[in-house]
C-alpha atoms as a PDB file:
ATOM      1  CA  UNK A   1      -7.717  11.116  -4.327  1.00  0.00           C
ATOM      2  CA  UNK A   2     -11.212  10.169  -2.839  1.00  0.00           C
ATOM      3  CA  UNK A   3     -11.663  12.967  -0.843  1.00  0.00           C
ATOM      4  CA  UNK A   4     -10.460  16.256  -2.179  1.00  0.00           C
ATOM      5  CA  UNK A   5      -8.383  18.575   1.046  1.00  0.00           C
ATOM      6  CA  UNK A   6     -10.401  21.342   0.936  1.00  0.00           C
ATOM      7  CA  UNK A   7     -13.705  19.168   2.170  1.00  0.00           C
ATOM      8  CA  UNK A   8     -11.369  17.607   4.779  1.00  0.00           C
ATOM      9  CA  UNK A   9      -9.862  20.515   5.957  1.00  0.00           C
ATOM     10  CA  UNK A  10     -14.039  22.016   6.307  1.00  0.00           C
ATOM     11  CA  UNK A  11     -14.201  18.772   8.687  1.00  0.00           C
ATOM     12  CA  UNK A  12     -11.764  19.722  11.155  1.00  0.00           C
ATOM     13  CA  UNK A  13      -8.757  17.540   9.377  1.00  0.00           C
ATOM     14  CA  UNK A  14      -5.174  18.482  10.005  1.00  0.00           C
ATOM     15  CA  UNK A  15      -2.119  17.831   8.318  1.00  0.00           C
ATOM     16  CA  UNK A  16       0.903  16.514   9.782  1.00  0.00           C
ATOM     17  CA  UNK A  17       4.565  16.242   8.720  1.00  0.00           C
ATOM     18  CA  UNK A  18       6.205  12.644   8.646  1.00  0.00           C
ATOM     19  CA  UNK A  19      10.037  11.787   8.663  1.00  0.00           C
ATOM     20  CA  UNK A  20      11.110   8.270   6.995  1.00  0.00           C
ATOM     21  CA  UNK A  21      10.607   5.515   9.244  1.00  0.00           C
ATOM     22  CA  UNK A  22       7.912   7.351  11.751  1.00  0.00           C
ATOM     23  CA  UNK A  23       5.226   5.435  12.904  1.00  0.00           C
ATOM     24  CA  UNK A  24       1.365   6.404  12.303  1.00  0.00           C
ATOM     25  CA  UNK A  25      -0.213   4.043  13.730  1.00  0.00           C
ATOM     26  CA  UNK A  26       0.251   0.800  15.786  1.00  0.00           C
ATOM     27  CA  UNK A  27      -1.531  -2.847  14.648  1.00  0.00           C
ATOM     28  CA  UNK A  28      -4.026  -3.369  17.754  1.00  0.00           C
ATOM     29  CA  UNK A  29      -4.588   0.920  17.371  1.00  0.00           C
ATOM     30  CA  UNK A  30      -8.326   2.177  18.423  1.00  0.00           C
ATOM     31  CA  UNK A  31      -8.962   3.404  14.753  1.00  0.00           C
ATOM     32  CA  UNK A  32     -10.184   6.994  15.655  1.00  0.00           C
ATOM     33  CA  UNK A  33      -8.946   8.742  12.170  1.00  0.00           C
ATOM     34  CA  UNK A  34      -8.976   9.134   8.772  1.00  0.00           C
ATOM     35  CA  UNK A  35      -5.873   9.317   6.831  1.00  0.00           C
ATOM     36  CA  UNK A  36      -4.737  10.482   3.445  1.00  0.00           C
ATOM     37  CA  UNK A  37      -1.367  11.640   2.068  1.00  0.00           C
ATOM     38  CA  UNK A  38      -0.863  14.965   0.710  1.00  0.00           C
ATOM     39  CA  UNK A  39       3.042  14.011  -0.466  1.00  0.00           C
ATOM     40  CA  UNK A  40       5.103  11.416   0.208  1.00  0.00           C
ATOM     41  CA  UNK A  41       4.683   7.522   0.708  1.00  0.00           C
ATOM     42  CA  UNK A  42       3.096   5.245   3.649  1.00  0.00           C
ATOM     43  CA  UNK A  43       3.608   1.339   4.213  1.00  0.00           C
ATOM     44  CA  UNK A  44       0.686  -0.602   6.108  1.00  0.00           C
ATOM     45  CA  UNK A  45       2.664  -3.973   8.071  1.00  0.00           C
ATOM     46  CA  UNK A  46       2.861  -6.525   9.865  1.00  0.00           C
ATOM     47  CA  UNK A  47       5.714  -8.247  11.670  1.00  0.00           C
ATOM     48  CA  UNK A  48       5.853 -12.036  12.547  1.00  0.00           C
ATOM     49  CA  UNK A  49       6.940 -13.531  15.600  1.00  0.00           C
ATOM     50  CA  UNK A  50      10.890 -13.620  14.008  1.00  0.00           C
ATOM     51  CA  UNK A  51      10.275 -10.113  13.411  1.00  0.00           C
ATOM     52  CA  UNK A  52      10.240 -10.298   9.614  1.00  0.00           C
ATOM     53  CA  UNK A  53       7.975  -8.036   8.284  1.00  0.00           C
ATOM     54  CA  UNK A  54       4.812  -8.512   5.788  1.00  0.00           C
ATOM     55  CA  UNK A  55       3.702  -5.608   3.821  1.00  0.00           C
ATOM     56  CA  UNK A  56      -0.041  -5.233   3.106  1.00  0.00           C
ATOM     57  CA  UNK A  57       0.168  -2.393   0.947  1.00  0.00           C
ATOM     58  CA  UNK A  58       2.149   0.633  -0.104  1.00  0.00           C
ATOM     59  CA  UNK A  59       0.248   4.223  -0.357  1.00  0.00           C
ATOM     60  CA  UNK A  60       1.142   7.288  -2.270  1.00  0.00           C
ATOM     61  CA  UNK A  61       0.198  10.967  -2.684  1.00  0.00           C
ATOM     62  CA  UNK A  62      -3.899  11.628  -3.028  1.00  0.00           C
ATOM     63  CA  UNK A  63      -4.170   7.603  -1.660  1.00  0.00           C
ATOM     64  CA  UNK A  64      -6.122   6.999   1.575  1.00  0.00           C
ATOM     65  CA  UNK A  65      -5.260   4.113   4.260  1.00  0.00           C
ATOM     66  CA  UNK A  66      -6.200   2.067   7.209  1.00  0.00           C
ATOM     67  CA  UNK A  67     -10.014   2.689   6.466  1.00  0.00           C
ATOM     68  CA  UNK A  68     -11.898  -0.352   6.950  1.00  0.00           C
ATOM     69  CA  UNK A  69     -11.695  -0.066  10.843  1.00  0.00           C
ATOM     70  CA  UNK A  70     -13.558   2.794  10.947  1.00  0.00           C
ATOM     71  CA  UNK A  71     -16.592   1.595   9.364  1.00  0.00           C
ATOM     72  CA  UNK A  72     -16.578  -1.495  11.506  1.00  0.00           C
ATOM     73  CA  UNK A  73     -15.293  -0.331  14.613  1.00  0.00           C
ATOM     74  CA  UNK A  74     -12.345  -3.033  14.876  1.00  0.00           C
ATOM     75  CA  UNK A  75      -8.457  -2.045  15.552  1.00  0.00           C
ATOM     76  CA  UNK A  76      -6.086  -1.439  12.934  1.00  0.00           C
ATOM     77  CA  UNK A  77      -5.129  -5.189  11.533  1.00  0.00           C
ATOM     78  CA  UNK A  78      -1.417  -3.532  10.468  1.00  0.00           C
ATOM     79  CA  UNK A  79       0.822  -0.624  11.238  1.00  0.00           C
ATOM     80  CA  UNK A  80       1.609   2.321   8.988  1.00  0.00           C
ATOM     81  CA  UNK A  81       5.322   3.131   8.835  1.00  0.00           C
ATOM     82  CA  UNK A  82       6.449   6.557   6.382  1.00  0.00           C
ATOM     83  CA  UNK A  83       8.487   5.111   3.819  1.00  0.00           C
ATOM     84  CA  UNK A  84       9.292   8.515   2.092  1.00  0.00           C
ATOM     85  CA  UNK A  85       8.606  12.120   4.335  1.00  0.00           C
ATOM     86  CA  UNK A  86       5.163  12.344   4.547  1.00  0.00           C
ATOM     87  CA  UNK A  87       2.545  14.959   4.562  1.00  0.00           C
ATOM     88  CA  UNK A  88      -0.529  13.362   5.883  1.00  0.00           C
ATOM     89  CA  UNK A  89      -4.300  14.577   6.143  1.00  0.00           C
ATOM     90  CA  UNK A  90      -6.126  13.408   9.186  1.00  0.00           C
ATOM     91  CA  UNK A  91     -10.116  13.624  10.440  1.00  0.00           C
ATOM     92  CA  UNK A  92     -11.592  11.858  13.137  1.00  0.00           C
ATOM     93  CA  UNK A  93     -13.864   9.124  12.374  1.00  0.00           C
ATOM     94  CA  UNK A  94     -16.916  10.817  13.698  1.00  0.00           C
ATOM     95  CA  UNK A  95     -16.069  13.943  11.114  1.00  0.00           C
ATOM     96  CA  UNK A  96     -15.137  11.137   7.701  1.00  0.00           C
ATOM     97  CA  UNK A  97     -18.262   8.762   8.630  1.00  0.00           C
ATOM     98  CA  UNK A  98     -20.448  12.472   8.626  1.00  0.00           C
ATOM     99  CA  UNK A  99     -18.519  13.244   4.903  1.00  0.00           C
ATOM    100  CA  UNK A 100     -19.356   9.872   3.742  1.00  0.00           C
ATOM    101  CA  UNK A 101     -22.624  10.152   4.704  1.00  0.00           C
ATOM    102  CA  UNK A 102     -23.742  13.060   3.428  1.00  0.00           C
ATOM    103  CA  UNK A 103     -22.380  12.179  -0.812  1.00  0.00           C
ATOM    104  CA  UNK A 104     -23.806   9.048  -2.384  1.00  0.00           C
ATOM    105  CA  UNK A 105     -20.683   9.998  -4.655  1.00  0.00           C
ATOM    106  CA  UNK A 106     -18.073   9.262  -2.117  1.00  0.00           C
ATOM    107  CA  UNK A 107     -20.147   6.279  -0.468  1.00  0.00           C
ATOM    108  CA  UNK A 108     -20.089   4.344  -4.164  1.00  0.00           C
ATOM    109  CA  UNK A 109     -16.144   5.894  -4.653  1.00  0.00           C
ATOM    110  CA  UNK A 110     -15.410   4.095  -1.530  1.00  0.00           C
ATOM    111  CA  UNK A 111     -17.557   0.734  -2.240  1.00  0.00           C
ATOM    112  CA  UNK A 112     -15.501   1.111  -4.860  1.00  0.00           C
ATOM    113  CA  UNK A 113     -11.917   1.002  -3.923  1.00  0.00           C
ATOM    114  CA  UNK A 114     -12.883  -1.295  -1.091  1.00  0.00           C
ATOM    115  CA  UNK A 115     -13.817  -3.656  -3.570  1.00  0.00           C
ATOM    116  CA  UNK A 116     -10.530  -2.785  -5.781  1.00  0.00           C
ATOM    117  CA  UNK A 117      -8.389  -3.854  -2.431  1.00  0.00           C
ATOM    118  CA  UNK A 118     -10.378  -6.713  -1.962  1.00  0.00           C
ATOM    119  CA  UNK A 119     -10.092  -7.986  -5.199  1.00  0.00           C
ATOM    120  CA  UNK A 120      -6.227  -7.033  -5.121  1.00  0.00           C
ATOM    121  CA  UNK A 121      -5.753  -8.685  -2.256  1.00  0.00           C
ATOM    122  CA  UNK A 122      -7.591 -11.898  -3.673  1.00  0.00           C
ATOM    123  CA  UNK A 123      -5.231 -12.038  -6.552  1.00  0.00           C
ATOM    124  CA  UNK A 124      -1.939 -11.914  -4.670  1.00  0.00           C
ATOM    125  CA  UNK A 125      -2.882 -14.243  -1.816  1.00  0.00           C
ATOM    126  CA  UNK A 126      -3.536 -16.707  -4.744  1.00  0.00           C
ATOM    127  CA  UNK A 127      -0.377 -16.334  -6.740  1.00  0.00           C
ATOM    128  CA  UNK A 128       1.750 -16.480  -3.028  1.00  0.00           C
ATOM    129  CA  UNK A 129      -0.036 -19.721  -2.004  1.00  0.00           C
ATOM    130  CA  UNK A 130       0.328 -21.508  -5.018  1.00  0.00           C
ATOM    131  CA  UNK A 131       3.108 -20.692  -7.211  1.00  0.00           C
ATOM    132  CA  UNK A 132       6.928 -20.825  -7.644  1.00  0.00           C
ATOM    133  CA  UNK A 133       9.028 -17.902  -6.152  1.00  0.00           C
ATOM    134  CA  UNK A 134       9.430 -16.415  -9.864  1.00  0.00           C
ATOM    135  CA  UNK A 135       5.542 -16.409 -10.261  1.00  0.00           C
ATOM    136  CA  UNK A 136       5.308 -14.947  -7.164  1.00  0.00           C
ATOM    137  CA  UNK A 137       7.679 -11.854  -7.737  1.00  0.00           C
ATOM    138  CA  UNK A 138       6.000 -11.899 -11.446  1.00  0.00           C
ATOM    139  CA  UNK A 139       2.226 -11.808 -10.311  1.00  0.00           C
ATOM    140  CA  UNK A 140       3.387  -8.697  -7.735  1.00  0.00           C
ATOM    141  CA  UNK A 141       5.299  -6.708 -10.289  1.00  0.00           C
ATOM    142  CA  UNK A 142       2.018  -7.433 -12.600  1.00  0.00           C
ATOM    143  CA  UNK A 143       0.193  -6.300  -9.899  1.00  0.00           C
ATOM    144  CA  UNK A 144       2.065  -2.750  -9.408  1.00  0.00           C
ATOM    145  CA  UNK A 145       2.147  -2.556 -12.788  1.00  0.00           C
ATOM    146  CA  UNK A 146      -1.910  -2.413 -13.108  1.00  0.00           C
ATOM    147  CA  UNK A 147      -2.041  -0.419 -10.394  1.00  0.00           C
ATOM    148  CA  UNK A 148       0.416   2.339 -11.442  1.00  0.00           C
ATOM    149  CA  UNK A 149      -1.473   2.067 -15.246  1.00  0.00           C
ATOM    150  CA  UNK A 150       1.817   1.409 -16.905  1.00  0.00           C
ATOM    151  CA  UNK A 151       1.309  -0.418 -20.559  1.00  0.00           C
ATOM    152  CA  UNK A 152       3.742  -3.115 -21.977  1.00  0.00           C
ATOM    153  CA  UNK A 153       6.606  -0.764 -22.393  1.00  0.00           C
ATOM    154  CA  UNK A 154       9.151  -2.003 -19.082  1.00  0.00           C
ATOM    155  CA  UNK A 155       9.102   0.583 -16.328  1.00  0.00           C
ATOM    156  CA  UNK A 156      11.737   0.945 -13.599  1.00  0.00           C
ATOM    157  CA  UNK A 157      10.518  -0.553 -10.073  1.00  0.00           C
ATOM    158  CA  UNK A 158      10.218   1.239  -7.572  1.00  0.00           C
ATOM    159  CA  UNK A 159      10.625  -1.128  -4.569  1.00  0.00           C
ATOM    160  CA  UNK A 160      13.665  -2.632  -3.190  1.00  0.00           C
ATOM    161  CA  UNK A 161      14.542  -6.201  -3.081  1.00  0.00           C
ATOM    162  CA  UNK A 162      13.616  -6.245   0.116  1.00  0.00           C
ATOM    163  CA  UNK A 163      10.734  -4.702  -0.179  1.00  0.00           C
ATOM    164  CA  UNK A 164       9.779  -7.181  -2.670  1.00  0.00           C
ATOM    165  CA  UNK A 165      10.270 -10.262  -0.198  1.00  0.00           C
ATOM    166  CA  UNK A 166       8.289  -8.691   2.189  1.00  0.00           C
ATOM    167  CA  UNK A 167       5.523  -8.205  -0.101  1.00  0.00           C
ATOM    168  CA  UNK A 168       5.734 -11.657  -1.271  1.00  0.00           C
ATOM    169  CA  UNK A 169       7.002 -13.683   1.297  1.00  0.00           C
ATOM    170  CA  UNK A 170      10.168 -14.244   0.162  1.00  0.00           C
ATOM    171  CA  UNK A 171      13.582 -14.068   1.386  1.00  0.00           C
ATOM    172  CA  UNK A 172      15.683 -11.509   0.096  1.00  0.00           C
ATOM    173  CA  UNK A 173      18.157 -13.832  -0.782  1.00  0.00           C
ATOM    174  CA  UNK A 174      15.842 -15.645  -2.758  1.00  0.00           C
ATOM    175  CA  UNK A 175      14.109 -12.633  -4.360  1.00  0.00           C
ATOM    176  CA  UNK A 176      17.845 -11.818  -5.830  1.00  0.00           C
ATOM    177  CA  UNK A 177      18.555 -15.152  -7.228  1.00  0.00           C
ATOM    178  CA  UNK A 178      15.070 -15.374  -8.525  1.00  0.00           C
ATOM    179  CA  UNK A 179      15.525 -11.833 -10.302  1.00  0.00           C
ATOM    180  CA  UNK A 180      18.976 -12.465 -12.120  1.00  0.00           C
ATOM    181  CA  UNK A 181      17.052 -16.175 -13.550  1.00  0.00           C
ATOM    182  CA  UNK A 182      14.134 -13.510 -14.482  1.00  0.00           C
ATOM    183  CA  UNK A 183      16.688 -11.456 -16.375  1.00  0.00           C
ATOM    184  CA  UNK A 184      18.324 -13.979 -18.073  1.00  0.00           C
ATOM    185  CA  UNK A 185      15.498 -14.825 -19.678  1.00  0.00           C
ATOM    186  CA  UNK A 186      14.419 -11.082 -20.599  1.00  0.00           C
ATOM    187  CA  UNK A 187      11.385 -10.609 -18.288  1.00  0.00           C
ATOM    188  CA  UNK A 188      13.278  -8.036 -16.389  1.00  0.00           C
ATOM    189  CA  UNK A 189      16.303  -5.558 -16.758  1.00  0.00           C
ATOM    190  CA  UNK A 190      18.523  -4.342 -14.114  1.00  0.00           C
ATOM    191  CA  UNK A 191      20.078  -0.852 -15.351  1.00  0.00           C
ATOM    192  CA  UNK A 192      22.386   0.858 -13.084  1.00  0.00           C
ATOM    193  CA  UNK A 193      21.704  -1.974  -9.898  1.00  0.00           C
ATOM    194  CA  UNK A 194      17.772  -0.819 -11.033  1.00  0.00           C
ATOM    195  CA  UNK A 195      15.423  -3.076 -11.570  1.00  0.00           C
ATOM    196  CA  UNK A 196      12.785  -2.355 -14.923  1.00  0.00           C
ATOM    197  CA  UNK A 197       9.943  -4.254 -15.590  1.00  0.00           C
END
């Protein structure tokens, strides 16, 4: 959590209940507020012209999205779709650019996990461009795996297949036959129709 709910709530923030599938925000969105979830789970998107759907990133309890608009005054570059009922925090950008302002703490905490993203986002651009469909799905569970701080021991997933293509790029269909070859060769389990890694 980068900004703890008692300091937004003494900036005028609000919370909000979410139900699966309700949108936040639309891609092409004035960005007038800041977000962060209280409980539940948030998906930032985008859909191509087919209508598939690319997901940027997936946000949890205490995680903040869809900030880097507000500090350059550009629309939101992706929607935010609940994934899981949501409780989310809001404060207008005039009322988070005031909180940021006035902590040297928070400015370097956000430098910070702007850079993290950045860096992130680096990483699994490269391993989509240039690798086979198993790297791909390999370098993203990697990925969650870092970011979750899970060690060597395997951990169960907790993204769909689908969830998974649209992550990487993928087809589903291809995501599934790239997972069994995965398992077959002990990288991954799938207990119970679950997939561990």
């Amino acid at each position: 959590m980068i900004i703890d709910f008692d300091t937004l709530t003494a900036w005028g923030g609000t919370s909000k209940f979410y139900k699966k599938n309700e949108l936040i925000f639309n891609e092409g969105d004035v960005a007038r507020c800041y977000y962060q979830i209280i409980e539940g789970s948030v998906k930032m998107f985008n859909l191509n012209t087919e209508g598939r759907e690319f997901i940027q990133g997936v946000f949890l309890a205490g995680d903040s999205f869809g900030e880097p608009p507000l500090f350059i005054d550009e629309v939101y570059p992706a929607s935010s779709k609940v994934i899981k009922d949501a409780t989310v925090m809001k404060v207008s950008k005039e009322n988070f650019l005031k909180i940021i302002e006035s902590s040297p703490a928070l400015q370097k905490a956000f430098l910070c996990l702007m850079a993290r993203r950045a860096f992130n986002r680096a990483i699994t651009l490269r391993e989509i461009i240039n690798h086979s469909p198993e790297d791909k799905i390999l370098a993203f569970l990697d990925a969650q795996k870092r970011k979750n701080g899970h060690g060597a021991e395997k951990q169960e997933v907790e993204f769909t297949r689908q969830e998974i293509a649209n992550f990487t790029g993928l087809r589903v269909e291809t995501v599934i036959r790239t997972l069994t070859k995965i398992k077959d060769c002990g990288r991954v389990d799938i207990i119970n129709r679950k997939l561990h890694y």
